[in-house]
Protein backbone atom coordinates (compact mmCIF):
# COMPACT_ATOMS: atom_id res chain seq x y z
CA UNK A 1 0.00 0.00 0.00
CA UNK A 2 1.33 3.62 -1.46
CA UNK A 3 2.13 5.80 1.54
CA UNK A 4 0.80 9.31 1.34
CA UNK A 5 3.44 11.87 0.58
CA UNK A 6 4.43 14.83 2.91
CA UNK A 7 3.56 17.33 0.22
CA UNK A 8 -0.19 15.69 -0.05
CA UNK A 9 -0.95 16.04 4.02
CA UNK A 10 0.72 19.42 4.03
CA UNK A 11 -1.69 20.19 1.47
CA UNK A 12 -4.53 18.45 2.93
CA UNK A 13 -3.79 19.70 6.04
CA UNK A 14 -3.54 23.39 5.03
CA UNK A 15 -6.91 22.91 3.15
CA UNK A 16 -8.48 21.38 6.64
CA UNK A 17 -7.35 24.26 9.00
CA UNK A 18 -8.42 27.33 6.19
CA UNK A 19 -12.17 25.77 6.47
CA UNK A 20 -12.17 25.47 10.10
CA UNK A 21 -10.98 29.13 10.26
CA UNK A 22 -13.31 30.45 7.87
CA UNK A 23 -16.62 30.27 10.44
CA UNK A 24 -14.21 31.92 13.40
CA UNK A 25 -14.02 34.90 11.25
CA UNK A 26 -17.47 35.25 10.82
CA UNK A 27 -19.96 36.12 14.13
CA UNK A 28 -23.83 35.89 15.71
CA UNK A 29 -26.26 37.75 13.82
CA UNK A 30 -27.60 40.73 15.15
CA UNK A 31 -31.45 41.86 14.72
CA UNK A 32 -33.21 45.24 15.30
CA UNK A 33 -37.16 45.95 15.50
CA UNK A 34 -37.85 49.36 13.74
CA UNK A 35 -42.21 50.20 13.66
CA UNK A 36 -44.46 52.77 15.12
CA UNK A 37 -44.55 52.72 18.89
CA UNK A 38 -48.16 53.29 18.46
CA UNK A 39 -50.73 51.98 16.59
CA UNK A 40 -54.40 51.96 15.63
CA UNK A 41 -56.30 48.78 17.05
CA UNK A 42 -57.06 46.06 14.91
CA UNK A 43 -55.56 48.27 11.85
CA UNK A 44 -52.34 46.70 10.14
CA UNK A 45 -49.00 48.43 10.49
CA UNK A 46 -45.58 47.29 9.15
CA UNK A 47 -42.66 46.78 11.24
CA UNK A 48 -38.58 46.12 9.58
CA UNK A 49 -36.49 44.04 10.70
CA UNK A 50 -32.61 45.08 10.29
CA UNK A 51 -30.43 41.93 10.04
CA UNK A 52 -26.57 41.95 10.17
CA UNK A 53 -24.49 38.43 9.54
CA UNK A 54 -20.93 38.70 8.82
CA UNK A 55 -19.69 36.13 6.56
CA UNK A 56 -23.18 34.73 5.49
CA UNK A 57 -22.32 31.64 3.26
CA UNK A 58 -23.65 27.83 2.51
CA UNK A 59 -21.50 26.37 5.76
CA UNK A 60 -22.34 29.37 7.53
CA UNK A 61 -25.70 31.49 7.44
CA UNK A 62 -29.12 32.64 8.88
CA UNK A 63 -30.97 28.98 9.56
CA UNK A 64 -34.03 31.01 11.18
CA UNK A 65 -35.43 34.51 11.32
CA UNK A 66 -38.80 34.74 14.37
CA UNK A 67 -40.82 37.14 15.28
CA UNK A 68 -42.81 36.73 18.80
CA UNK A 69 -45.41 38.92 20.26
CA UNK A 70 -45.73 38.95 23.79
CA UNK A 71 -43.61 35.68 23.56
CA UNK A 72 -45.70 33.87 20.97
CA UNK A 73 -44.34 32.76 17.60
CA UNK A 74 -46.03 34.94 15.03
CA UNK A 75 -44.00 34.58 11.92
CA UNK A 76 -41.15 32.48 11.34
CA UNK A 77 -38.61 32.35 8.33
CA UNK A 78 -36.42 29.12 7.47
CA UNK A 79 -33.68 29.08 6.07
CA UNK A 80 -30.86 26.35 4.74
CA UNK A 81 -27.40 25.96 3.32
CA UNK A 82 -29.26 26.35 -0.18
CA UNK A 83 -31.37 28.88 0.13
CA UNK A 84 -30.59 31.45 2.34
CA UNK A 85 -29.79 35.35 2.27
CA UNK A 86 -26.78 36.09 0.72
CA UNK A 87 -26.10 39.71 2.04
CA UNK A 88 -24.38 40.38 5.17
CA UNK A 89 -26.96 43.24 5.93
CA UNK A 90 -30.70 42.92 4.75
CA UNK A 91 -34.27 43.52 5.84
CA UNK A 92 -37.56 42.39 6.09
CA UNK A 93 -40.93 43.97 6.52
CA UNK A 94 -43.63 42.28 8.22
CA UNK A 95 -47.39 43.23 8.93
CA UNK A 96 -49.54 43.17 12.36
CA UNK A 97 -52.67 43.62 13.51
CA UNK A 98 -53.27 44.57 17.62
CA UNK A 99 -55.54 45.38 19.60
CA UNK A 100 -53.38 45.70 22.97
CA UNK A 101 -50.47 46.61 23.95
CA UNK A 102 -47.68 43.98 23.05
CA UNK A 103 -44.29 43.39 23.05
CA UNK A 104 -42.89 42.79 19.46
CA UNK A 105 -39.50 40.38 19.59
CA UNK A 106 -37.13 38.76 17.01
CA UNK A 107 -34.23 36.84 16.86
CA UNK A 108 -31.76 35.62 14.19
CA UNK A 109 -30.15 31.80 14.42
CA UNK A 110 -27.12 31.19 12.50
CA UNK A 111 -26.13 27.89 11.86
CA UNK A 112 -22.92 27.58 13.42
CA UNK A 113 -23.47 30.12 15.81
CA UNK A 114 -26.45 30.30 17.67
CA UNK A 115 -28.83 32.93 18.58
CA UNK A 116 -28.84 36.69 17.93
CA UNK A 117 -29.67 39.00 21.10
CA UNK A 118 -33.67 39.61 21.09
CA UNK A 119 -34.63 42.91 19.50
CA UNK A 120 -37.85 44.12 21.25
CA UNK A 121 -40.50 46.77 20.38
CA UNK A 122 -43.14 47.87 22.52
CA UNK A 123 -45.94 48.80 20.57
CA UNK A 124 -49.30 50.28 22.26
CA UNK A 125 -52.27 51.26 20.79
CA UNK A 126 -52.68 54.96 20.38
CA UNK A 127 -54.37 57.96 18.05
CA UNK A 128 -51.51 57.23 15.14
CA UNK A 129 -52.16 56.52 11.71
């Protein structure tokens, strides 16, 4: 049996540590909430989300974008190594409809890295719009 040559695990070797480096270089995502703080009841308004990934790729990306209002899972986006956002900063709009006071959340999960810190809006109903 052929022995493998110095130059080929060098190689090999090199090529091994470059793609474990790649996802250190790369960090959580980070997710703001931007929508009126108040709102008519029961009318729709929009709120953005603001999403910043460094280093989004197929090993290493956004796996799920949530929203949660007063802790519930409204609207949830899914992402995988084939389809997923291929900026490092995006946004999304999203529409709601209150009729209390709430408290609007999101997160960001990457793939390798794990949760974003919860963005949180606290929207109450009001005389806007």
């Amino acid at each position: 049996m052929k022995r493998p040559s110095l130059l080929g695990m060098g190689v090999l070797s090199l090529v091994l540590l470059a793609l474990s480096v790649l996802p250190s270089r790369a960090d959580v995502p980070t997710v703001s909430i931007q929508g009126p703080i108040e709102f008519k009841a029961n009318q729709p308004f929009s709120i953005t989300l603001g999403i910043r990934h460094h280093g989004n790729n197929f090993i290493h990306h956004i796996s799920k974008l949530a929203i949660y209002v007063d802790g519930k899972e409204e609207k949830v986006w899914e992402y995988s190594w084939r389809k997923h956002p291929k900026e490092e900063n995006w946004s999304i709009s999203y529409e709601l409809a209150l009729d209390q006071r709430a408290s609007v959340s999101a997160i960001a999960i990457c793939n390798l890295h794990g949760p974003s810190k919860e963005a949180i809006l606290v929207v109450v109903p009001g005389s806007s719009r």
